[in-house]
PDB file of N, CA and C in Angstrom:
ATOM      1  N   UNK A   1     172.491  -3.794 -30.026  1.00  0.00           N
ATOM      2  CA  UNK A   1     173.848  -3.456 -29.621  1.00  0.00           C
ATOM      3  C   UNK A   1     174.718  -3.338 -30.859  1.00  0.00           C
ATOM      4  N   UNK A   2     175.424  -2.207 -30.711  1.00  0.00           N
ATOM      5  CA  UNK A   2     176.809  -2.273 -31.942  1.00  0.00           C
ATOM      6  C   UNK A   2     177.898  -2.852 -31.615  1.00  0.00           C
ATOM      7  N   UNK A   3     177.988  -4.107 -32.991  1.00  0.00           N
ATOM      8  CA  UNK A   3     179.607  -4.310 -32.442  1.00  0.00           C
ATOM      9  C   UNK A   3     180.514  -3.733 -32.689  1.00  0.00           C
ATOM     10  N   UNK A   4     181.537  -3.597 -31.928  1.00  0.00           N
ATOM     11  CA  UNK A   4     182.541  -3.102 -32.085  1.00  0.00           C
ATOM     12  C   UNK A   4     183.778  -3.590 -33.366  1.00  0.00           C
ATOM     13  N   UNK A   5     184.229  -3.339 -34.141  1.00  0.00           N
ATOM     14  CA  UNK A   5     185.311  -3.419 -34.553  1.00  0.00           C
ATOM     15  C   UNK A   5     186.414  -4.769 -34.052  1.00  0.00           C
ATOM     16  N   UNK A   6     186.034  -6.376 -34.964  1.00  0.00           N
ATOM     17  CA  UNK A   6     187.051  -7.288 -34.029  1.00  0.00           C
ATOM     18  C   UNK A   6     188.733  -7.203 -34.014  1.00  0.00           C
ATOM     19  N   UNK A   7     189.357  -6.329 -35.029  1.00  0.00           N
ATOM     20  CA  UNK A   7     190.606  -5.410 -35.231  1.00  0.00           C
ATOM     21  C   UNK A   7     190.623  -4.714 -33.828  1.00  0.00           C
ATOM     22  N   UNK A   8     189.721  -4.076 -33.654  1.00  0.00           N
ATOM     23  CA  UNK A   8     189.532  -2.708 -33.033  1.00  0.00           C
ATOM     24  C   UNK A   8     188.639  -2.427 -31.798  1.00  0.00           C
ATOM     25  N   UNK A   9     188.547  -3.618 -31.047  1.00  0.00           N
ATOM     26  CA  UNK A   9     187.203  -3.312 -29.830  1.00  0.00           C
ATOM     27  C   UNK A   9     187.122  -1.710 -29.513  1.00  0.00           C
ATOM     28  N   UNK A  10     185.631  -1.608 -29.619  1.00  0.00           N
ATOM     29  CA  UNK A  10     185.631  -0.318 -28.859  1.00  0.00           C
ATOM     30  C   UNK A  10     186.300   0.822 -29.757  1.00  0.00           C
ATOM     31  N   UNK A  11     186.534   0.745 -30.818  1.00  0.00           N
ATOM     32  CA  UNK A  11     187.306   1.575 -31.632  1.00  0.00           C
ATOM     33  C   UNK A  11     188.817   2.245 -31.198  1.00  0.00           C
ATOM     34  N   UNK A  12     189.334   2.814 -31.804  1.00  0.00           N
ATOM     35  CA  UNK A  12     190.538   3.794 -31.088  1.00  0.00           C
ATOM     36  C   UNK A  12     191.083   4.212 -31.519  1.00  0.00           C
ATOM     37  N   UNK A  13     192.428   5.150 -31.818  1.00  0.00           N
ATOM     38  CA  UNK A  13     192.774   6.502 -32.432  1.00  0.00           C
ATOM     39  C   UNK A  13     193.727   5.984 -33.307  1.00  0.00           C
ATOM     40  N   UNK A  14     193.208   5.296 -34.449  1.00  0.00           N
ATOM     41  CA  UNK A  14     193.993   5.287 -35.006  1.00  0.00           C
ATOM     42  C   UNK A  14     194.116   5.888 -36.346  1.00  0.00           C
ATOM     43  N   UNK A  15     195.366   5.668 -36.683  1.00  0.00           N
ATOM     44  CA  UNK A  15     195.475   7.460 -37.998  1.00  0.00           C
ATOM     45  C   UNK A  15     194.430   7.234 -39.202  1.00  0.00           C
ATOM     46  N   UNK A  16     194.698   8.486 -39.642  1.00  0.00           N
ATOM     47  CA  UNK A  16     194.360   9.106 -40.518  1.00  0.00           C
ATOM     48  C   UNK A  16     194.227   7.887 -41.831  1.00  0.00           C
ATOM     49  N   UNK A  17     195.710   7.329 -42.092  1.00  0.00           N
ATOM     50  CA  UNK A  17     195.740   6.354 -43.182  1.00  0.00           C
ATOM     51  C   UNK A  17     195.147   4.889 -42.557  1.00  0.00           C
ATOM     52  N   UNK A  18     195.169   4.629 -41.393  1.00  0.00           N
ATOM     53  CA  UNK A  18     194.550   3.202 -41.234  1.00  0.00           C
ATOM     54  C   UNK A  18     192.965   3.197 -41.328  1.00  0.00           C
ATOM     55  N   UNK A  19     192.549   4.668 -41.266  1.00  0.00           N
ATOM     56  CA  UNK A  19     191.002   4.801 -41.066  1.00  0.00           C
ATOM     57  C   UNK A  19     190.748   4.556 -42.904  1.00  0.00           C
ATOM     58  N   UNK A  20     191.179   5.572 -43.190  1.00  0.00           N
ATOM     59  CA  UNK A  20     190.617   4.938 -45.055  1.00  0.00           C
ATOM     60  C   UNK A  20     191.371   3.980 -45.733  1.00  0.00           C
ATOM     61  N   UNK A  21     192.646   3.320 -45.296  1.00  0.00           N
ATOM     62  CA  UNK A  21     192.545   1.995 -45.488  1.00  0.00           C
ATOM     63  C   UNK A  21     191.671   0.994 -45.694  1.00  0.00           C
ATOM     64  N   UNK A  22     190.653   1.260 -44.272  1.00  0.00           N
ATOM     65  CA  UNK A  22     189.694   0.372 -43.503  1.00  0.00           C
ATOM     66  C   UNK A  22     188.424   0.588 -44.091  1.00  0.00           C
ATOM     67  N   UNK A  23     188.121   2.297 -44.289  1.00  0.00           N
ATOM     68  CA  UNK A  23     186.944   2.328 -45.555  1.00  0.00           C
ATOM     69  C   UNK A  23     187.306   1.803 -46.948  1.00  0.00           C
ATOM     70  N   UNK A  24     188.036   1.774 -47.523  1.00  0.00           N
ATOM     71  CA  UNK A  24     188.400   1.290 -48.790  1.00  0.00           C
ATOM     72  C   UNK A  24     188.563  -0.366 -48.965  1.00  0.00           C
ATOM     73  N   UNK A  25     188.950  -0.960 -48.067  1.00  0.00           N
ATOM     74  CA  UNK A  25     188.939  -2.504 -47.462  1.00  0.00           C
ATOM     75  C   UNK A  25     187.404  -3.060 -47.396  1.00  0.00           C
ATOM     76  N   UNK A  26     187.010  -2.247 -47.008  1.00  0.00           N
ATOM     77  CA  UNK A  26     185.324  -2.726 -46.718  1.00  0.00           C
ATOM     78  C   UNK A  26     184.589  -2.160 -48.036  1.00  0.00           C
ATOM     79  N   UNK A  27     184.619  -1.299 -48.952  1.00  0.00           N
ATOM     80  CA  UNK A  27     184.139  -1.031 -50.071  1.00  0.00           C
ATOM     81  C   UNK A  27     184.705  -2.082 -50.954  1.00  0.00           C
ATOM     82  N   UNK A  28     185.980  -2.180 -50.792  1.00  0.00           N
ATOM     83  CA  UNK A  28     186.377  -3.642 -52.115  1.00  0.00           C
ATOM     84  C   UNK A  28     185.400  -4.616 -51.536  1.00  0.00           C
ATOM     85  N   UNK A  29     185.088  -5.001 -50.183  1.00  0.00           N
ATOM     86  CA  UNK A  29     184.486  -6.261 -49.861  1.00  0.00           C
ATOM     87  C   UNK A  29     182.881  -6.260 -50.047  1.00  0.00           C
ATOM     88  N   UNK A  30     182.794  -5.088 -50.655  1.00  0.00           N
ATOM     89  CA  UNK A  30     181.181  -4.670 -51.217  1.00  0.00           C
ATOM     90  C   UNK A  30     180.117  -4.125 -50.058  1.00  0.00           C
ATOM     91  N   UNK A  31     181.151  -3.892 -48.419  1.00  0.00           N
ATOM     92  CA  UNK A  31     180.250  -2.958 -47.904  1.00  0.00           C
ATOM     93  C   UNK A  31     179.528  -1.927 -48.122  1.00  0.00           C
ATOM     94  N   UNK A  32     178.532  -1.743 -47.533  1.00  0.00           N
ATOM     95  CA  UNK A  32     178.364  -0.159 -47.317  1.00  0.00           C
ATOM     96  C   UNK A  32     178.611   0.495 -46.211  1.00  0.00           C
ATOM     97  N   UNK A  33     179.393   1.949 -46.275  1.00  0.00           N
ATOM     98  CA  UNK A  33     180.777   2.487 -45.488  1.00  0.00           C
ATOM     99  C   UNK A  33     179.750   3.946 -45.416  1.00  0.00           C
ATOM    100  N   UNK A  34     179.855   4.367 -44.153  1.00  0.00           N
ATOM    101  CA  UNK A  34     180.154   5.924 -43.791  1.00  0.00           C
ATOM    102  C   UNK A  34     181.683   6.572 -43.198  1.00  0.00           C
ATOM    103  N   UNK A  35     181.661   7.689 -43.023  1.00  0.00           N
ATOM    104  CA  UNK A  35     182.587   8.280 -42.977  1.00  0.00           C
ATOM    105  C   UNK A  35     182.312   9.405 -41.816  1.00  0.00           C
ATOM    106  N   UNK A  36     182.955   8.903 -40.503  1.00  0.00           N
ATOM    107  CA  UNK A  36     182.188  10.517 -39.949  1.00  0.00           C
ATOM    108  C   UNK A  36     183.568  11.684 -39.569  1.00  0.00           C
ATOM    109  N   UNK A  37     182.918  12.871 -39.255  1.00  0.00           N
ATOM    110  CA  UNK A  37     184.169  13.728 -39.780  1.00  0.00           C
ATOM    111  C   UNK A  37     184.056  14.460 -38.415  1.00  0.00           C
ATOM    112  N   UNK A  38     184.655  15.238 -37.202  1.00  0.00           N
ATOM    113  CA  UNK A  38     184.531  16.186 -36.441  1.00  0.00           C
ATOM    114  C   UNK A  38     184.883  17.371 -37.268  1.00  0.00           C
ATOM    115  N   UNK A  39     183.582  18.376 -37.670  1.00  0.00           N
ATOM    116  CA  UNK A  39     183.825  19.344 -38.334  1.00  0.00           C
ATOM    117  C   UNK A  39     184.088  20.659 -37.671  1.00  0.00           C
ATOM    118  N   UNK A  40     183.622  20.688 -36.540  1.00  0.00           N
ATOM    119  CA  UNK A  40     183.744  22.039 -35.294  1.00  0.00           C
ATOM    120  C   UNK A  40     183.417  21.315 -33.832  1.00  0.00           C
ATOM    121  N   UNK A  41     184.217  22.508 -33.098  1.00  0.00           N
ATOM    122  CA  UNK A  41     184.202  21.951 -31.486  1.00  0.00           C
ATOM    123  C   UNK A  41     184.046  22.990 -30.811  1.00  0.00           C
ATOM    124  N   UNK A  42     183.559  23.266 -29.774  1.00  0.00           N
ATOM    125  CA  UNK A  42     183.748  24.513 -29.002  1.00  0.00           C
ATOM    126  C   UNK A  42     184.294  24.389 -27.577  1.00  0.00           C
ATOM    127  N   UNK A  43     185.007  24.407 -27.055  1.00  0.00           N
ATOM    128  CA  UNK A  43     185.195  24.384 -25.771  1.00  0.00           C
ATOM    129  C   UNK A  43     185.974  23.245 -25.552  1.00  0.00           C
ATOM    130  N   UNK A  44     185.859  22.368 -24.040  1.00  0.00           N
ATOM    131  CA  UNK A  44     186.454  21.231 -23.898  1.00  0.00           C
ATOM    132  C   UNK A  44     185.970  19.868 -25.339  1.00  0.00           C
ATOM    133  N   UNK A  45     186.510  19.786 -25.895  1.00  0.00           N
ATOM    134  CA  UNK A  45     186.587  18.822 -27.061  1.00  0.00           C
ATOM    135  C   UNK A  45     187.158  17.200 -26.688  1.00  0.00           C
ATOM    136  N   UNK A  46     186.840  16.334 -26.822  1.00  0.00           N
ATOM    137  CA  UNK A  46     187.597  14.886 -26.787  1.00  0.00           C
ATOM    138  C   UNK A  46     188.497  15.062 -27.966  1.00  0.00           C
ATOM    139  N   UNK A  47     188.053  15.576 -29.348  1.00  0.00           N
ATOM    140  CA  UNK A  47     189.431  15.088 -30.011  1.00  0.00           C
ATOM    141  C   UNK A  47     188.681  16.602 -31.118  1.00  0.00           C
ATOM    142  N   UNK A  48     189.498  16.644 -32.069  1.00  0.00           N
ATOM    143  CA  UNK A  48     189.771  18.046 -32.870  1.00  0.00           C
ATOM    144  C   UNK A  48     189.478  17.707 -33.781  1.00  0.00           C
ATOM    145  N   UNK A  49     189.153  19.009 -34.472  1.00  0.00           N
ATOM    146  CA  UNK A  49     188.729  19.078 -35.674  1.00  0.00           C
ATOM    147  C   UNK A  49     189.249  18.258 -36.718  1.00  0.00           C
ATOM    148  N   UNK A  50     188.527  17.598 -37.307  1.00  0.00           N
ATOM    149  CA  UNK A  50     189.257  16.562 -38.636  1.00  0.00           C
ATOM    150  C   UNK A  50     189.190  14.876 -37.893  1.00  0.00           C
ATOM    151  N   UNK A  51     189.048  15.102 -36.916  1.00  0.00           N
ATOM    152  CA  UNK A  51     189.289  13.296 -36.237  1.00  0.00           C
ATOM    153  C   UNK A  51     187.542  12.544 -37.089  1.00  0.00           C
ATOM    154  N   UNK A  52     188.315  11.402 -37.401  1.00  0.00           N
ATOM    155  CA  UNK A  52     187.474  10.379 -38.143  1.00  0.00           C
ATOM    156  C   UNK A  52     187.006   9.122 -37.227  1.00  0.00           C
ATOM    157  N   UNK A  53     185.863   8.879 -37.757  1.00  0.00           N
ATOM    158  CA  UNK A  53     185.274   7.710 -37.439  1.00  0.00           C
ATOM    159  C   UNK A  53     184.966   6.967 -38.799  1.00  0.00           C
ATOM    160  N   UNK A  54     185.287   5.648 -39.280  1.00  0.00           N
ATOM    161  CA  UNK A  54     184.641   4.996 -40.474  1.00  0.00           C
ATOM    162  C   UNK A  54     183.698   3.975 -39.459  1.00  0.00           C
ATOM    163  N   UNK A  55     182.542   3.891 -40.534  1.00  0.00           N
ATOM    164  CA  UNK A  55     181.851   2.707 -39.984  1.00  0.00           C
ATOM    165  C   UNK A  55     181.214   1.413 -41.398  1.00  0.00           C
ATOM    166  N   UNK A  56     181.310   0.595 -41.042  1.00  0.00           N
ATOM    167  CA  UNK A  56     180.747  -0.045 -41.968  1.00  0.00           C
ATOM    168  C   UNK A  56     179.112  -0.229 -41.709  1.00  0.00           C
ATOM    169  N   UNK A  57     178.334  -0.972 -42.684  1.00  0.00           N
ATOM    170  CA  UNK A  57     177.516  -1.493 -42.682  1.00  0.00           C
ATOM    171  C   UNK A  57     176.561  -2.418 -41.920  1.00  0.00           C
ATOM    172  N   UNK A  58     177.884  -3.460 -41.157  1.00  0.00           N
ATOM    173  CA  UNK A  58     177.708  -4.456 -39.932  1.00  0.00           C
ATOM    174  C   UNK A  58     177.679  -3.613 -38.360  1.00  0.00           C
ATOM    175  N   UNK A  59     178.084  -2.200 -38.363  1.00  0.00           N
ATOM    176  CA  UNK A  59     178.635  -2.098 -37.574  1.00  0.00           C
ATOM    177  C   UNK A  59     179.583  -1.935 -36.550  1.00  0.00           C
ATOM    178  N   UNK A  60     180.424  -2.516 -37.534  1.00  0.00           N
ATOM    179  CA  UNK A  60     181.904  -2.550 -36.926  1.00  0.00           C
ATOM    180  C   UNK A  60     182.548  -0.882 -37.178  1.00  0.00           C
ATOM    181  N   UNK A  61     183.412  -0.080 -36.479  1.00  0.00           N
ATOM    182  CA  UNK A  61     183.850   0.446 -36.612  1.00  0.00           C
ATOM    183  C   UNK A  61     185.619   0.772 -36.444  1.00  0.00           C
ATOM    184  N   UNK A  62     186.207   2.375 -36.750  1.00  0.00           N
ATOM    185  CA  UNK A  62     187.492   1.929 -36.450  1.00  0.00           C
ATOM    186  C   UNK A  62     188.051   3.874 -36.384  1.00  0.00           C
ATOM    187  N   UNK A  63     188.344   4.264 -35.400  1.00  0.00           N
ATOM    188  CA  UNK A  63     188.949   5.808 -35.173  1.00  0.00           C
ATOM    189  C   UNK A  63     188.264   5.811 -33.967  1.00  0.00           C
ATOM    190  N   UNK A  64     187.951   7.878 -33.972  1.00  0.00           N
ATOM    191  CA  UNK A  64     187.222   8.297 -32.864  1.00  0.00           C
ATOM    192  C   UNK A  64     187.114   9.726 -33.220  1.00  0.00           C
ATOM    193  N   UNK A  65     185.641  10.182 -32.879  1.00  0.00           N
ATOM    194  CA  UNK A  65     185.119  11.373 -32.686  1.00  0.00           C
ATOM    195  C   UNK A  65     185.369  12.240 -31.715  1.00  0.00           C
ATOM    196  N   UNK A  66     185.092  11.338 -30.605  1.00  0.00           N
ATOM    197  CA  UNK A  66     185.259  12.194 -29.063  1.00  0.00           C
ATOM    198  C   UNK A  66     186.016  11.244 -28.513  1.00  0.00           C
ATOM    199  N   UNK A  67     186.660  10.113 -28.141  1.00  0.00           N
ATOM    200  CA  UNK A  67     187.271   9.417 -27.604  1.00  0.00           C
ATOM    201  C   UNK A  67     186.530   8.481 -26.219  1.00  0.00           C
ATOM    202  N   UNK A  68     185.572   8.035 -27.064  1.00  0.00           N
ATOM    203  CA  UNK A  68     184.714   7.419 -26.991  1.00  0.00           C
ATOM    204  C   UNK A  68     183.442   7.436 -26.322  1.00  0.00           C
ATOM    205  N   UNK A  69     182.969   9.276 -25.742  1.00  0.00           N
ATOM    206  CA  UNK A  69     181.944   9.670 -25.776  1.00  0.00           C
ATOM    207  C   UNK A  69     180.201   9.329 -26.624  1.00  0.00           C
ATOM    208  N   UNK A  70     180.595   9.757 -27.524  1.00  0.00           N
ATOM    209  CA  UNK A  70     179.435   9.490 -28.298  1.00  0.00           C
ATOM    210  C   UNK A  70     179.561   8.403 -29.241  1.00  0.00           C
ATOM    211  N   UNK A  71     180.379   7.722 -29.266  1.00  0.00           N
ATOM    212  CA  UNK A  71     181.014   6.756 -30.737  1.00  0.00           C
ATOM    213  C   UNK A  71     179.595   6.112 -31.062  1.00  0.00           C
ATOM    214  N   UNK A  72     178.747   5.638 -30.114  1.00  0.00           N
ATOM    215  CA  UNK A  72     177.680   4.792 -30.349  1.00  0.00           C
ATOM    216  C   UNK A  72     176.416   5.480 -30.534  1.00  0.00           C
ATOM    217  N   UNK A  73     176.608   6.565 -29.975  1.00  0.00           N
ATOM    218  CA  UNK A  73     175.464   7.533 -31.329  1.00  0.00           C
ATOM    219  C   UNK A  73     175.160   7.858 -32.435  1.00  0.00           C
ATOM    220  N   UNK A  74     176.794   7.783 -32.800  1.00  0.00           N
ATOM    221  CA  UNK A  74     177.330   8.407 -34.355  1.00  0.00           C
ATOM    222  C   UNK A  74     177.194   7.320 -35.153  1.00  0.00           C
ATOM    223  N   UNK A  75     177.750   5.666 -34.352  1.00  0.00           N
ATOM    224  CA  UNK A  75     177.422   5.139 -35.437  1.00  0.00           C
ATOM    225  C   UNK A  75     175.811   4.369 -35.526  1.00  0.00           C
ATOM    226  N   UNK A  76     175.376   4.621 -34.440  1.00  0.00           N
ATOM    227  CA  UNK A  76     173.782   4.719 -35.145  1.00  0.00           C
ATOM    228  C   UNK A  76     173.389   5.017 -36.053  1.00  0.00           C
ATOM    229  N   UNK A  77     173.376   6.952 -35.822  1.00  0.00           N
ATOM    230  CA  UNK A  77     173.129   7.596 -36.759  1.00  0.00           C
ATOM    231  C   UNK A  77     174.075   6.878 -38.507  1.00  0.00           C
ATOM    232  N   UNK A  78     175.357   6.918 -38.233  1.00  0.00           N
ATOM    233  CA  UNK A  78     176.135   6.274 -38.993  1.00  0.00           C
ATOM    234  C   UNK A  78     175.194   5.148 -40.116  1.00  0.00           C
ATOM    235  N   UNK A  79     174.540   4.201 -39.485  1.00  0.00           N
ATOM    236  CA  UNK A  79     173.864   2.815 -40.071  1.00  0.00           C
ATOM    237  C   UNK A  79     172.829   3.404 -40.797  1.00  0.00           C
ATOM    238  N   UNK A  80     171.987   4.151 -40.265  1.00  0.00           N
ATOM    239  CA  UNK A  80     170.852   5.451 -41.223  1.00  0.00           C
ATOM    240  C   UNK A  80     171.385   5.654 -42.396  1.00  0.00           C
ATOM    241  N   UNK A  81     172.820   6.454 -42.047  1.00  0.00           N
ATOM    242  CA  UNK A  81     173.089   7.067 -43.155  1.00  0.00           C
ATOM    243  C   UNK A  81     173.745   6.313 -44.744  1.00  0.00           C
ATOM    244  N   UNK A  82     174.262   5.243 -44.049  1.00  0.00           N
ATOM    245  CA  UNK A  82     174.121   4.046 -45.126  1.00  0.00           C
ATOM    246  C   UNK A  82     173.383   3.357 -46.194  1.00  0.00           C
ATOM    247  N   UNK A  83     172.253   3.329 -45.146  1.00  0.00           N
ATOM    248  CA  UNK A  83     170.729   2.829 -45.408  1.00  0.00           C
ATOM    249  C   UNK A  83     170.130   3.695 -46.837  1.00  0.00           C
ATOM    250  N   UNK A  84     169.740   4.888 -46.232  1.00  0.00           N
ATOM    251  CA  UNK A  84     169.636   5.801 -46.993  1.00  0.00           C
ATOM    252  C   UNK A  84     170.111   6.811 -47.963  1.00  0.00           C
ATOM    253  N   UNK A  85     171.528   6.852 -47.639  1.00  0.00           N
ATOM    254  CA  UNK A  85     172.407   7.852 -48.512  1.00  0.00           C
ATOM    255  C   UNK A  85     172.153   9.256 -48.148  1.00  0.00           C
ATOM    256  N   UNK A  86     171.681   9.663 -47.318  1.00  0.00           N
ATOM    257  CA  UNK A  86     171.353  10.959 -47.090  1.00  0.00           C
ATOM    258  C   UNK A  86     172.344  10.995 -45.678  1.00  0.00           C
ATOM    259  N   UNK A  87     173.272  12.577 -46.162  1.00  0.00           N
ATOM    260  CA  UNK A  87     174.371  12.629 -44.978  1.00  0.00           C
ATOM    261  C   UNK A  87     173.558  12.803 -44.085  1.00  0.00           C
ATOM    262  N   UNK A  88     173.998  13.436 -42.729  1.00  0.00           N
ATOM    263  CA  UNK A  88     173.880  13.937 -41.264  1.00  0.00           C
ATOM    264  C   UNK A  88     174.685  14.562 -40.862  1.00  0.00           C
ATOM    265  N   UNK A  89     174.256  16.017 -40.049  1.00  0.00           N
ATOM    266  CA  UNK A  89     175.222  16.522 -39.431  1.00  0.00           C
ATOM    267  C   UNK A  89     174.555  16.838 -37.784  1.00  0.00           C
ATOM    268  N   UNK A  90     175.637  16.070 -36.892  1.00  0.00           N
ATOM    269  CA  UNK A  90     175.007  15.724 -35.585  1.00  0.00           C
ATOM    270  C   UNK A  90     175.984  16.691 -34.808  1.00  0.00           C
ATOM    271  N   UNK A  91     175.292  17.086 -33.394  1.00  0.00           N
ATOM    272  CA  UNK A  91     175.603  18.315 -32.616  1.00  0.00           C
ATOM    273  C   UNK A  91     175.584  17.399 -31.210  1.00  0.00           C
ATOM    274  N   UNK A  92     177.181  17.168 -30.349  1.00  0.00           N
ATOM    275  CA  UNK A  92     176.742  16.778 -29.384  1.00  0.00           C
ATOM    276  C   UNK A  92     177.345  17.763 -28.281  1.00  0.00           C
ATOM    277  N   UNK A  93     176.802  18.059 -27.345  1.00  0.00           N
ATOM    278  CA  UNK A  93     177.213  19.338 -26.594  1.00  0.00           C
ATOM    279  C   UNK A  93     176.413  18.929 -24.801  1.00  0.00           C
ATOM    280  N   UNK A  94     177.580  19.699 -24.089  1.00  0.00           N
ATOM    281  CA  UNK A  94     176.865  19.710 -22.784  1.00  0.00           C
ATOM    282  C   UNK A  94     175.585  20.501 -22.172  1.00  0.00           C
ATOM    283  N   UNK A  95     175.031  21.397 -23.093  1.00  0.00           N
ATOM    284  CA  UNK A  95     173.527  21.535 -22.971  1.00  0.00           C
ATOM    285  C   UNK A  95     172.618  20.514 -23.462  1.00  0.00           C
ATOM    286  N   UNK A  96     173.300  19.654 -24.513  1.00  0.00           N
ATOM    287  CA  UNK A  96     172.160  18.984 -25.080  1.00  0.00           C
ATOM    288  C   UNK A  96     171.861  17.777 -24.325  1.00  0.00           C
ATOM    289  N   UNK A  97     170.483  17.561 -24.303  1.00  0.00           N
ATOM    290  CA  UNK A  97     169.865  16.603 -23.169  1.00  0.00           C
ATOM    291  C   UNK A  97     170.617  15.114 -23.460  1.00  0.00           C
ATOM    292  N   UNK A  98     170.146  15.284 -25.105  1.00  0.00           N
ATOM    293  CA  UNK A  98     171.189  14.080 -25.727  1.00  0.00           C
ATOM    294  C   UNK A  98     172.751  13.584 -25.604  1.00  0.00           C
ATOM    295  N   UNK A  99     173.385  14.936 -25.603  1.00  0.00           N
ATOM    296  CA  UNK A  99     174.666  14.695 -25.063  1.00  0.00           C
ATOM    297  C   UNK A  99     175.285  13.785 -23.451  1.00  0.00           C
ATOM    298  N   UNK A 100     173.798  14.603 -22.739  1.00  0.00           N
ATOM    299  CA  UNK A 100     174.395  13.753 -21.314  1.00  0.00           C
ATOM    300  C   UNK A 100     173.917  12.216 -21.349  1.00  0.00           C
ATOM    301  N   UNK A 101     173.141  11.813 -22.124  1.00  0.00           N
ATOM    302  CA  UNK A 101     172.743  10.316 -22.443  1.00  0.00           C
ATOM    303  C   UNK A 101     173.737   9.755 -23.061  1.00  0.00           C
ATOM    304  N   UNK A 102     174.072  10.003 -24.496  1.00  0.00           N
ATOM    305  CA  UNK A 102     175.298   9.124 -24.605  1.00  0.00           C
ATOM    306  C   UNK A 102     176.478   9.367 -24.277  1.00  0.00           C
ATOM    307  N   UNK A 103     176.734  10.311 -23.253  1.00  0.00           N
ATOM    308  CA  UNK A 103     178.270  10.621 -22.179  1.00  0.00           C
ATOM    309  C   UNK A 103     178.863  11.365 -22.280  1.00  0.00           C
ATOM    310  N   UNK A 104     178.740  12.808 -23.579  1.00  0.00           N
ATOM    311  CA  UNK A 104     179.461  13.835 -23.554  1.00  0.00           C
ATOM    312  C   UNK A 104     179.519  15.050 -22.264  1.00  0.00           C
ATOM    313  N   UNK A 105     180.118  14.400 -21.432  1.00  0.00           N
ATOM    314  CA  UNK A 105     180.104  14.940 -20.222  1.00  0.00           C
ATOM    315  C   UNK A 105     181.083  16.205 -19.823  1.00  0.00           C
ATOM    316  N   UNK A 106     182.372  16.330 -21.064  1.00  0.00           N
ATOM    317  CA  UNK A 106     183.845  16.823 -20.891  1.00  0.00           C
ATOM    318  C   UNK A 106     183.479  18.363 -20.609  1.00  0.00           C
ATOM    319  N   UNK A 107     182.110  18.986 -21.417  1.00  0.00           N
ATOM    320  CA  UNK A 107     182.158  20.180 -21.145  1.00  0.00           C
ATOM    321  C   UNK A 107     181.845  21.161 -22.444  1.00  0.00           C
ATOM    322  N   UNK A 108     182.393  20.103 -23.431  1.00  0.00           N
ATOM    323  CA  UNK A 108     182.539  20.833 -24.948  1.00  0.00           C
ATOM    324  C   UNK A 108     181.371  20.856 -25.150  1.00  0.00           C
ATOM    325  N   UNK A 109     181.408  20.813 -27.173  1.00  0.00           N
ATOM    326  CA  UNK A 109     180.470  20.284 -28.061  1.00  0.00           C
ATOM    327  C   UNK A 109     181.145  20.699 -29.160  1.00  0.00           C
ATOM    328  N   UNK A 110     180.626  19.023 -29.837  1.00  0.00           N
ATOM    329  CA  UNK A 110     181.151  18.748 -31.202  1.00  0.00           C
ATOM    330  C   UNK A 110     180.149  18.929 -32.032  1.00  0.00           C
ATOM    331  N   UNK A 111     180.829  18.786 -33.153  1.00  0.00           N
ATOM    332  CA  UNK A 111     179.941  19.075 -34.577  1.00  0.00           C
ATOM    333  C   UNK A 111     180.340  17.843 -35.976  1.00  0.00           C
ATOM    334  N   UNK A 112     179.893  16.982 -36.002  1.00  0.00           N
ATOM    335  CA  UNK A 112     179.769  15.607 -36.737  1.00  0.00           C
ATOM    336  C   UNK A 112     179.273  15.380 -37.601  1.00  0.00           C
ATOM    337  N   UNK A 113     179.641  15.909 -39.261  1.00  0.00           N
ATOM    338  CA  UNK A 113     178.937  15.341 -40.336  1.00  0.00           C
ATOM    339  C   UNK A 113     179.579  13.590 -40.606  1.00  0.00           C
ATOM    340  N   UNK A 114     178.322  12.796 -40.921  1.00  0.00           N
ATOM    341  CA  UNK A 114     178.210  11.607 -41.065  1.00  0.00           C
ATOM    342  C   UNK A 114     178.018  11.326 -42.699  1.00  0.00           C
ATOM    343  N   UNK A 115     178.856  11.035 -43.394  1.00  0.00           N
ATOM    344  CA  UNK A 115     178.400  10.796 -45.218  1.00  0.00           C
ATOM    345  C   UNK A 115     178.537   9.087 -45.603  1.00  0.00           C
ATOM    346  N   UNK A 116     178.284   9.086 -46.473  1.00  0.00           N
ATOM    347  CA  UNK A 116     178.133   7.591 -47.120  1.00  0.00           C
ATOM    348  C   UNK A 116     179.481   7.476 -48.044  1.00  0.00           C
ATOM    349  N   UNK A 117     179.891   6.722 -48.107  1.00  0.00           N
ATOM    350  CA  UNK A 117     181.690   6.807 -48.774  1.00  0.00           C
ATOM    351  C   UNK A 117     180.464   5.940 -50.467  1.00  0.00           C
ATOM    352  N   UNK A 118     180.907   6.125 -51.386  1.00  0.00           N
ATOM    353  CA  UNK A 118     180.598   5.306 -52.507  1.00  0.00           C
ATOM    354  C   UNK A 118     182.055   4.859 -53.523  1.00  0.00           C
TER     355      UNK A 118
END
C-alpha cells in the first residue's frame, strides 16, 4: 500500500509553488524525489496540462494528475523511477484495460512523464 502524504492524505490540488516547495524540502532531507508532469490530454481530462504530482521516496505524495484517478499508479510507477533514474512516460486512457483498473473512468486520456528531481 502507498501512503499517502501525512500533510496531505490522499494528495490534493495544491499549487504549483507548494508542490516544489515539497520536492525541494524532501531533497534537503536527502530524499529521493520524482516529479510527475501531465504532458497531454485528450478529451474528458481530470486536470490539464502542466498539473503536478511530486512523490518522494517513502511514498508520500502531494498535487494531482487526474484528481485522484490514477494517483496510485503514477506513484508506483513514480517509486521505479527513483529507484532507477530512468524517466517514464505513462498513458492512461479509457481504452486502456489499465486505465479502467486504476479508475480512469471520466472518458479522457492522459499523458504522464514521471522524472527523478536530483
Amino acid at each position: 500500500m502507498i501512503p499517502a502524504s501525512p500533510d496531505s492524505p490522499g494528495g490534493s490540488l495544491a499549487s504549483d509553488q507548494e508542490i516544489l516547495q515539497r520536492a525541494q524540502d524532501w531533497r534537503e532531507q536527502g530524499k529521493g524525489v520524482a516529479l510527475a508532469t501531465v504532458v497531454e490530454t485528450w478529451g474528458s481530462a481530470p486536470r490539464p496540462t502542466g498539473s503536478n504530482l511530486v512523490i518522494d521516496e517513502d511514498g508520500n505524495f502531494l498535487g494531482s494528475v487526474s484528481g485522484g484517478c490514477v494517483e496510485g499508479a503514477v506513484v508506483t510507477e513514480a517509486l521505479d523511477v527513483i529507484s532507477d533514474g530512468k524517466p517514464k512516460m505513462l498513458e492512461f486512457g479509457v481504452a486502456d484495460e489499465t486505465a479502467w483498473r486504476v479508475g480512469l473512468s471520466c472518458g479522457g486520456t492522459i499523458r504522464v512523464y514521471v522524472e527523478k528531481l536530483d
